[in-house]
PDB file of N, CA and C in Angstrom:
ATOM      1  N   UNK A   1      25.745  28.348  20.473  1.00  0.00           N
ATOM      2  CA  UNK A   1      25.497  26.956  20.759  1.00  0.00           C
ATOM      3  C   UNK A   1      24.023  26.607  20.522  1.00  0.00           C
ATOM      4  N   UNK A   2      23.471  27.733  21.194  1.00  0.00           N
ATOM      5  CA  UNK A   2      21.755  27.041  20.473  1.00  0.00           C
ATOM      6  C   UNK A   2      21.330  27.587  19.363  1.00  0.00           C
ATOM      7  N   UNK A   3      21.993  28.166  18.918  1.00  0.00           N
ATOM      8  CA  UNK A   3      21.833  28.172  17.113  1.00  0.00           C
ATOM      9  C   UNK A   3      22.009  26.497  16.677  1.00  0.00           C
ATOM     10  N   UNK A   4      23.646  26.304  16.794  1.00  0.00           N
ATOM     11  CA  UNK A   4      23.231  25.138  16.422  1.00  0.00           C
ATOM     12  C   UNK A   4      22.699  24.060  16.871  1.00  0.00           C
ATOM     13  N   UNK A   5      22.031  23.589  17.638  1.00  0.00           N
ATOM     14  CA  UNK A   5      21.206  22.809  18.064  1.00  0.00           C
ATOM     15  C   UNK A   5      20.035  22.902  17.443  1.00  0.00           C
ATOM     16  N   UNK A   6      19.433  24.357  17.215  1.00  0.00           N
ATOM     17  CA  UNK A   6      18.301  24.590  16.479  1.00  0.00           C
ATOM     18  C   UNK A   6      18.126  23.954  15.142  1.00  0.00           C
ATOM     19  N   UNK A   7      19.639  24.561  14.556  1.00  0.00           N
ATOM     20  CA  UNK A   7      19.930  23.973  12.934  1.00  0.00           C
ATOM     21  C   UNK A   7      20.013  22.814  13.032  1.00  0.00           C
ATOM     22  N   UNK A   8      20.532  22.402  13.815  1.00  0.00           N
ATOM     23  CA  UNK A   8      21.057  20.828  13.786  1.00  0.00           C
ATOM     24  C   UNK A   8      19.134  20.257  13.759  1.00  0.00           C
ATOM     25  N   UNK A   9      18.207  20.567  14.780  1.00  0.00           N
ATOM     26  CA  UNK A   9      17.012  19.929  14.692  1.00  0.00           C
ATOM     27  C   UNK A   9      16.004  20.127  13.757  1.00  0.00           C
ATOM     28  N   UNK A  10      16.327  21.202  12.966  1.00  0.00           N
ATOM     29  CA  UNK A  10      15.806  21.959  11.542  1.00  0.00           C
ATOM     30  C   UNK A  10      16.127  20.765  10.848  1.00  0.00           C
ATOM     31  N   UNK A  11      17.328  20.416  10.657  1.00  0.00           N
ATOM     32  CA  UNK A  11      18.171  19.503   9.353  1.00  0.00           C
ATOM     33  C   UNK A  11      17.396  18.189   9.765  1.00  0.00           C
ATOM     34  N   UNK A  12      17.578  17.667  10.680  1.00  0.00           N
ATOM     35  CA  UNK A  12      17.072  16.492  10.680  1.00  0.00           C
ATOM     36  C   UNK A  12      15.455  16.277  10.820  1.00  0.00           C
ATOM     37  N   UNK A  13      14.729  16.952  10.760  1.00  0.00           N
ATOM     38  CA  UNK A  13      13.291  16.572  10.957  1.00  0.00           C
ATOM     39  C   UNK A  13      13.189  17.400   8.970  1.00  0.00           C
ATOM     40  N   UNK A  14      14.168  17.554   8.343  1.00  0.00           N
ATOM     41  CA  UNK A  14      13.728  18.023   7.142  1.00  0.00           C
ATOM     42  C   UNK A  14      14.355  16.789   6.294  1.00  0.00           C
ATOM     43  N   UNK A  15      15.424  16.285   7.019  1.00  0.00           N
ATOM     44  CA  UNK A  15      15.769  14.984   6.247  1.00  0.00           C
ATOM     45  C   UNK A  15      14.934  14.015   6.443  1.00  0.00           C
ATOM     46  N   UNK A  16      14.597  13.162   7.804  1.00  0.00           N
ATOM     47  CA  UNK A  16      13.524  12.162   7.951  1.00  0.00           C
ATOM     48  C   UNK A  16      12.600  12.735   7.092  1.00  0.00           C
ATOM     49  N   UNK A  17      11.839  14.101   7.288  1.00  0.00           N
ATOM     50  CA  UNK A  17      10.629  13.803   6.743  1.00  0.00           C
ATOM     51  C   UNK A  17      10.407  13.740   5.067  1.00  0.00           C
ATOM     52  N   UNK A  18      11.930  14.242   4.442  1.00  0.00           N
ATOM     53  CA  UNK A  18      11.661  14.056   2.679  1.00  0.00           C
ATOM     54  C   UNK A  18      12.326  12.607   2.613  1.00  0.00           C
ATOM     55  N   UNK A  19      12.954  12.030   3.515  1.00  0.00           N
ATOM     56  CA  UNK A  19      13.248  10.616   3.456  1.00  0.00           C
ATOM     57  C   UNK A  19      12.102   9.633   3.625  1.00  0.00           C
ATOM     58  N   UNK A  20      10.884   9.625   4.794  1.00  0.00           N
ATOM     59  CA  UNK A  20       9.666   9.102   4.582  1.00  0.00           C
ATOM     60  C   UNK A  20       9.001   9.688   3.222  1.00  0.00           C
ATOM     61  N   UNK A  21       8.937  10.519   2.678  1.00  0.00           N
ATOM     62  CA  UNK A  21       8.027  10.778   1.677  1.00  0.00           C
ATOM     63  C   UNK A  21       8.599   9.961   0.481  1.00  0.00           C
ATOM     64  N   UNK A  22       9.878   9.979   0.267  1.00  0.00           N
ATOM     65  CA  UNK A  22      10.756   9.220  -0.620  1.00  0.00           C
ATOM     66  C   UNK A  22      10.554   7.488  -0.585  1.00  0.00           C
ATOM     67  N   UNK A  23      10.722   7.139   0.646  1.00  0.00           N
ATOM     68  CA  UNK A  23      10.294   5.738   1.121  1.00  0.00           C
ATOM     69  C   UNK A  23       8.884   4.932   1.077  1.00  0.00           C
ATOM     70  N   UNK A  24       7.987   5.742   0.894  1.00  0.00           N
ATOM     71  CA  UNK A  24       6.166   5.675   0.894  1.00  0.00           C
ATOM     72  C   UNK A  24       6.158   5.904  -0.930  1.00  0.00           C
ATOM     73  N   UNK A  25       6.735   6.672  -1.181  1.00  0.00           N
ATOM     74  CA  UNK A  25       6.724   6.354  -2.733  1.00  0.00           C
ATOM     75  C   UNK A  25       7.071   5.185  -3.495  1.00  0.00           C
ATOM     76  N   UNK A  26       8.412   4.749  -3.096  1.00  0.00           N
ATOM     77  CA  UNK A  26       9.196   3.597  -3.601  1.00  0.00           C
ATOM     78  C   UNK A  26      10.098   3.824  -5.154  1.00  0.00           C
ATOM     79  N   UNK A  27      10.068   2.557  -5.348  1.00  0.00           N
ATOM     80  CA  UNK A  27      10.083   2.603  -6.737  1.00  0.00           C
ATOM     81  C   UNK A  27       9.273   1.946  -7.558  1.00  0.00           C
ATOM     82  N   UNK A  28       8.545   1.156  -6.574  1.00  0.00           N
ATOM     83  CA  UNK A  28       7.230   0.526  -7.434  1.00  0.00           C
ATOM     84  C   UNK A  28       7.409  -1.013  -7.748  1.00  0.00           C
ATOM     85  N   UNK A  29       8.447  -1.118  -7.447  1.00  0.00           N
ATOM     86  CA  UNK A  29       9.026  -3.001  -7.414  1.00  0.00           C
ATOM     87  C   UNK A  29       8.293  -3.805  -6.209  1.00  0.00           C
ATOM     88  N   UNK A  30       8.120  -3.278  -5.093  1.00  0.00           N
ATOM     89  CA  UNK A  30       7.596  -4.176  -4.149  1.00  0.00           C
ATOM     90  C   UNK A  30       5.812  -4.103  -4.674  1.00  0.00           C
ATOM     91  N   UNK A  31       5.405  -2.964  -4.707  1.00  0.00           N
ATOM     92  CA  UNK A  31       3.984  -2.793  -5.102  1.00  0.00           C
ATOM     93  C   UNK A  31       3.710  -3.743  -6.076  1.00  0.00           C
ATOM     94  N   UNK A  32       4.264  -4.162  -6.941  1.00  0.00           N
ATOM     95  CA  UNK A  32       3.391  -4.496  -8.483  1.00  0.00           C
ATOM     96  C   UNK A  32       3.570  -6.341  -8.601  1.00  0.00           C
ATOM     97  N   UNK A  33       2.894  -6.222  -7.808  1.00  0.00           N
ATOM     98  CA  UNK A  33       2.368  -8.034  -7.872  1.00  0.00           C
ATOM     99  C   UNK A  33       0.965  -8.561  -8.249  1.00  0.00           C
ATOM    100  N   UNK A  34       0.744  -9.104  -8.955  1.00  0.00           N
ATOM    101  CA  UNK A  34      -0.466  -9.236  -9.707  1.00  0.00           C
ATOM    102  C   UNK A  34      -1.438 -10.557  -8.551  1.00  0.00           C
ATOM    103  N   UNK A  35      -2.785 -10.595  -9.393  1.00  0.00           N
ATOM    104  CA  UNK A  35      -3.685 -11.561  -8.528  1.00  0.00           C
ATOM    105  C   UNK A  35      -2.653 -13.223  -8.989  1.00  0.00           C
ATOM    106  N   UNK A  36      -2.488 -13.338 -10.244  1.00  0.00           N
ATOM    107  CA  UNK A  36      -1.682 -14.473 -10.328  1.00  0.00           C
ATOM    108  C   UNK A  36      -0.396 -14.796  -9.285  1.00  0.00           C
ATOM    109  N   UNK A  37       0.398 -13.958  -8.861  1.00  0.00           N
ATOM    110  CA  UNK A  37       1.684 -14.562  -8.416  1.00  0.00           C
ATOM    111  C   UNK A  37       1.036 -14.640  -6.438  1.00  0.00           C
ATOM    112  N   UNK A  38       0.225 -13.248  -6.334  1.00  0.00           N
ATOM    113  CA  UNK A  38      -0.146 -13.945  -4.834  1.00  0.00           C
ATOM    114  C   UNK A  38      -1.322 -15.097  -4.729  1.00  0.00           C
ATOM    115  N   UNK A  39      -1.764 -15.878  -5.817  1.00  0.00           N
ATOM    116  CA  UNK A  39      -2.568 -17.050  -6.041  1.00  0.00           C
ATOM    117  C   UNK A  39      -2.216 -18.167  -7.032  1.00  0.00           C
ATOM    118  N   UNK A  40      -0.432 -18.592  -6.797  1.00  0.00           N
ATOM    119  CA  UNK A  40      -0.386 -19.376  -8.080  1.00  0.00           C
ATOM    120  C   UNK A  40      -1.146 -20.714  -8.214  1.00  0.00           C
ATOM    121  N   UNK A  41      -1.281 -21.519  -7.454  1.00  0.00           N
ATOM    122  CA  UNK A  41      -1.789 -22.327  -7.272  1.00  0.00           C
ATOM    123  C   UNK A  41      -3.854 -22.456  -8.378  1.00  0.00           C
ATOM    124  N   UNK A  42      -3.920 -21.464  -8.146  1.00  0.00           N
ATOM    125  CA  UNK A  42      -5.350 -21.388  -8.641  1.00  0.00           C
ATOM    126  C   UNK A  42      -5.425 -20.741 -10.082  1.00  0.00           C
ATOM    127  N   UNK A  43      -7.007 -21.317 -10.477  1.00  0.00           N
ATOM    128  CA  UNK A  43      -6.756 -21.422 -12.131  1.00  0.00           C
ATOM    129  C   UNK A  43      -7.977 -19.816 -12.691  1.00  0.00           C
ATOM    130  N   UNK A  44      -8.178 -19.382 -13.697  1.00  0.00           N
ATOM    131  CA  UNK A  44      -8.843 -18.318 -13.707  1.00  0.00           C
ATOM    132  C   UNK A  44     -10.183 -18.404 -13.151  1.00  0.00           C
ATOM    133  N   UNK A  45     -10.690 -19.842 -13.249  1.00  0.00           N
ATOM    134  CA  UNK A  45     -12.191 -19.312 -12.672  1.00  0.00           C
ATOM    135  C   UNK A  45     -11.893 -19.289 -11.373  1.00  0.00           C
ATOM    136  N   UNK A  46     -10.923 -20.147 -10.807  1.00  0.00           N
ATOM    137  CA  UNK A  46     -11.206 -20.139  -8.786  1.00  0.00           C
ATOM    138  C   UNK A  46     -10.642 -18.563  -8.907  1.00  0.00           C
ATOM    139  N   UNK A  47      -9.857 -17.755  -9.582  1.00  0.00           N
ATOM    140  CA  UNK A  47      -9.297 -16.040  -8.892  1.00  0.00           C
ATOM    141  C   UNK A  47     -10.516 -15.651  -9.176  1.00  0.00           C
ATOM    142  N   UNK A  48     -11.696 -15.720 -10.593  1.00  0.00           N
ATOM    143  CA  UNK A  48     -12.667 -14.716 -10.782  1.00  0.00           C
ATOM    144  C   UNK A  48     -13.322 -15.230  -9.772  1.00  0.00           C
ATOM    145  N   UNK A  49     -13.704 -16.125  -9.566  1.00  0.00           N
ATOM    146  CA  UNK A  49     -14.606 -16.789  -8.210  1.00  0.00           C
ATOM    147  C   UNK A  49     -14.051 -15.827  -6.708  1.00  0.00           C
ATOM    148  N   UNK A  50     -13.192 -15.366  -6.409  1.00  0.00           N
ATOM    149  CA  UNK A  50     -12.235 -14.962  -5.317  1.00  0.00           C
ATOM    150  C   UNK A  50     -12.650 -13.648  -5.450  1.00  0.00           C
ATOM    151  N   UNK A  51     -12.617 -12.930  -6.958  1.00  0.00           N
ATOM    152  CA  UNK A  51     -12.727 -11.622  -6.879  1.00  0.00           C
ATOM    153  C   UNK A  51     -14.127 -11.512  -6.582  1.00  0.00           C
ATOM    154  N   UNK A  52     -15.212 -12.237  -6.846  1.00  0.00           N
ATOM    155  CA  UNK A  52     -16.445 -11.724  -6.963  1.00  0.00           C
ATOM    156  C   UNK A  52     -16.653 -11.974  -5.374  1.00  0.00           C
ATOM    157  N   UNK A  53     -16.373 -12.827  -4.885  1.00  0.00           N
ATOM    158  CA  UNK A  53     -16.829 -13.227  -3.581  1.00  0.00           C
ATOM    159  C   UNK A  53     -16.242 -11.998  -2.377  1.00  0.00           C
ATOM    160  N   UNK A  54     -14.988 -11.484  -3.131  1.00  0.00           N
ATOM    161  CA  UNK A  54     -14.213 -10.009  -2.182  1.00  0.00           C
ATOM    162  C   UNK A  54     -15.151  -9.080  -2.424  1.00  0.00           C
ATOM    163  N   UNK A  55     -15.648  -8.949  -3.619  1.00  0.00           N
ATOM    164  CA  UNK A  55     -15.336  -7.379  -4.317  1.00  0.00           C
ATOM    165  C   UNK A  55     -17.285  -7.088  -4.819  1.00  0.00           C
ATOM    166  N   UNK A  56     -17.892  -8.626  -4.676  1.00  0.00           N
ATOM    167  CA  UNK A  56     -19.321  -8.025  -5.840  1.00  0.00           C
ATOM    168  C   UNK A  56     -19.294  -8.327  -6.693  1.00  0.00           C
ATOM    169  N   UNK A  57     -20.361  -8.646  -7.462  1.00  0.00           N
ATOM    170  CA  UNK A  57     -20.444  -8.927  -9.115  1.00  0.00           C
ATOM    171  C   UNK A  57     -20.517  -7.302  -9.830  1.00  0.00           C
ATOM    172  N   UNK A  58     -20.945  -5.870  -9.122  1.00  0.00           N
ATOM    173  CA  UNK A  58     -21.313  -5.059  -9.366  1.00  0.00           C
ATOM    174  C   UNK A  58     -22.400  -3.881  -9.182  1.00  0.00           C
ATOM    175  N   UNK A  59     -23.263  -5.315  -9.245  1.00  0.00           N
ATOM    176  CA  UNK A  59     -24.784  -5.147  -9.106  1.00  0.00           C
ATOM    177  C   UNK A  59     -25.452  -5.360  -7.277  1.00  0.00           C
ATOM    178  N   UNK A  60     -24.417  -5.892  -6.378  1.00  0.00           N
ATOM    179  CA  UNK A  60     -24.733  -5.942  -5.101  1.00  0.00           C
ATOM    180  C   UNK A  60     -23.723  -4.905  -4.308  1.00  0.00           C
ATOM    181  N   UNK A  61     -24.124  -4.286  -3.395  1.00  0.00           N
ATOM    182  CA  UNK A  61     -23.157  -3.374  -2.692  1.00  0.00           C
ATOM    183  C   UNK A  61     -22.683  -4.181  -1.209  1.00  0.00           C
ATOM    184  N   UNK A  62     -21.643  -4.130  -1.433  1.00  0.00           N
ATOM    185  CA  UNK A  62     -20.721  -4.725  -0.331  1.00  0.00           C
ATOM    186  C   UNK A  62     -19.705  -3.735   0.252  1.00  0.00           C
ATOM    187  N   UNK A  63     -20.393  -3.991   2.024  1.00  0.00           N
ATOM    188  CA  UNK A  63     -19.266  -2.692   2.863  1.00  0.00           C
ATOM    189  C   UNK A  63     -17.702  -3.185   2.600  1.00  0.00           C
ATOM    190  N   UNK A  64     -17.257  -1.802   2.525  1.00  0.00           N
ATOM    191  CA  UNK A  64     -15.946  -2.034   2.277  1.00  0.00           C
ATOM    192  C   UNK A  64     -15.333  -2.405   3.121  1.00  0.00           C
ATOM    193  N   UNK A  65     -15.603  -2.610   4.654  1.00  0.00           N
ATOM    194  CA  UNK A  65     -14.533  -2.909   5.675  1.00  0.00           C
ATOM    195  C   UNK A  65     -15.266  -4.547   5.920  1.00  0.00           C
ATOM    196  N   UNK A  66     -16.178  -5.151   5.832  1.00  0.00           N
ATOM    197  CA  UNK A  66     -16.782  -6.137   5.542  1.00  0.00           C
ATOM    198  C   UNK A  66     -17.126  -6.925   6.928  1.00  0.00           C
ATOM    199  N   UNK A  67     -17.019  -5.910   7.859  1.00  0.00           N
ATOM    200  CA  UNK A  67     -17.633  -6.065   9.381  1.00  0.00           C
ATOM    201  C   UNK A  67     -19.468  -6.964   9.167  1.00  0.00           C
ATOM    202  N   UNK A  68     -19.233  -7.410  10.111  1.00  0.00           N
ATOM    203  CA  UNK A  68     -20.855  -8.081  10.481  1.00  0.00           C
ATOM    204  C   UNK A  68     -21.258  -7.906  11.256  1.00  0.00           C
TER     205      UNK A  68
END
């Protein structure tokens, strides 16, 4: 009897956990949304305007968590 209980808790913490690894991967359909579709409304200079104001022109260093 506690064999299987053992197996039985073997199996399932080996299924959840290749089932999260499977699930965190995806298939890549929810991931791949571009700056256009989460900004339709706006035209290329207001997104480059958006990116520089997130991200830097390059030449300035900006913290990444963007605390003050």
């Amino acid at each position: 009897m506690k064999k299987k209980i053992v197996s039985f808790a073997i199996t399932s913490i080996l299924v959840l956990g290749l089932g999260n690894v499977v699930f965190a991967h995806g298939g890549g359909s929810e991931n791949d949304w571009s700056f256009k579709e989460m900004h339709p409304e706006m035209n290329e200079q207001q997104m480059e305007q958006l990116y520089q104001d997130c991200h830097g022109s390059g030449n300035e260093k900006v913290p990444m968590n963007n605390q003050i």
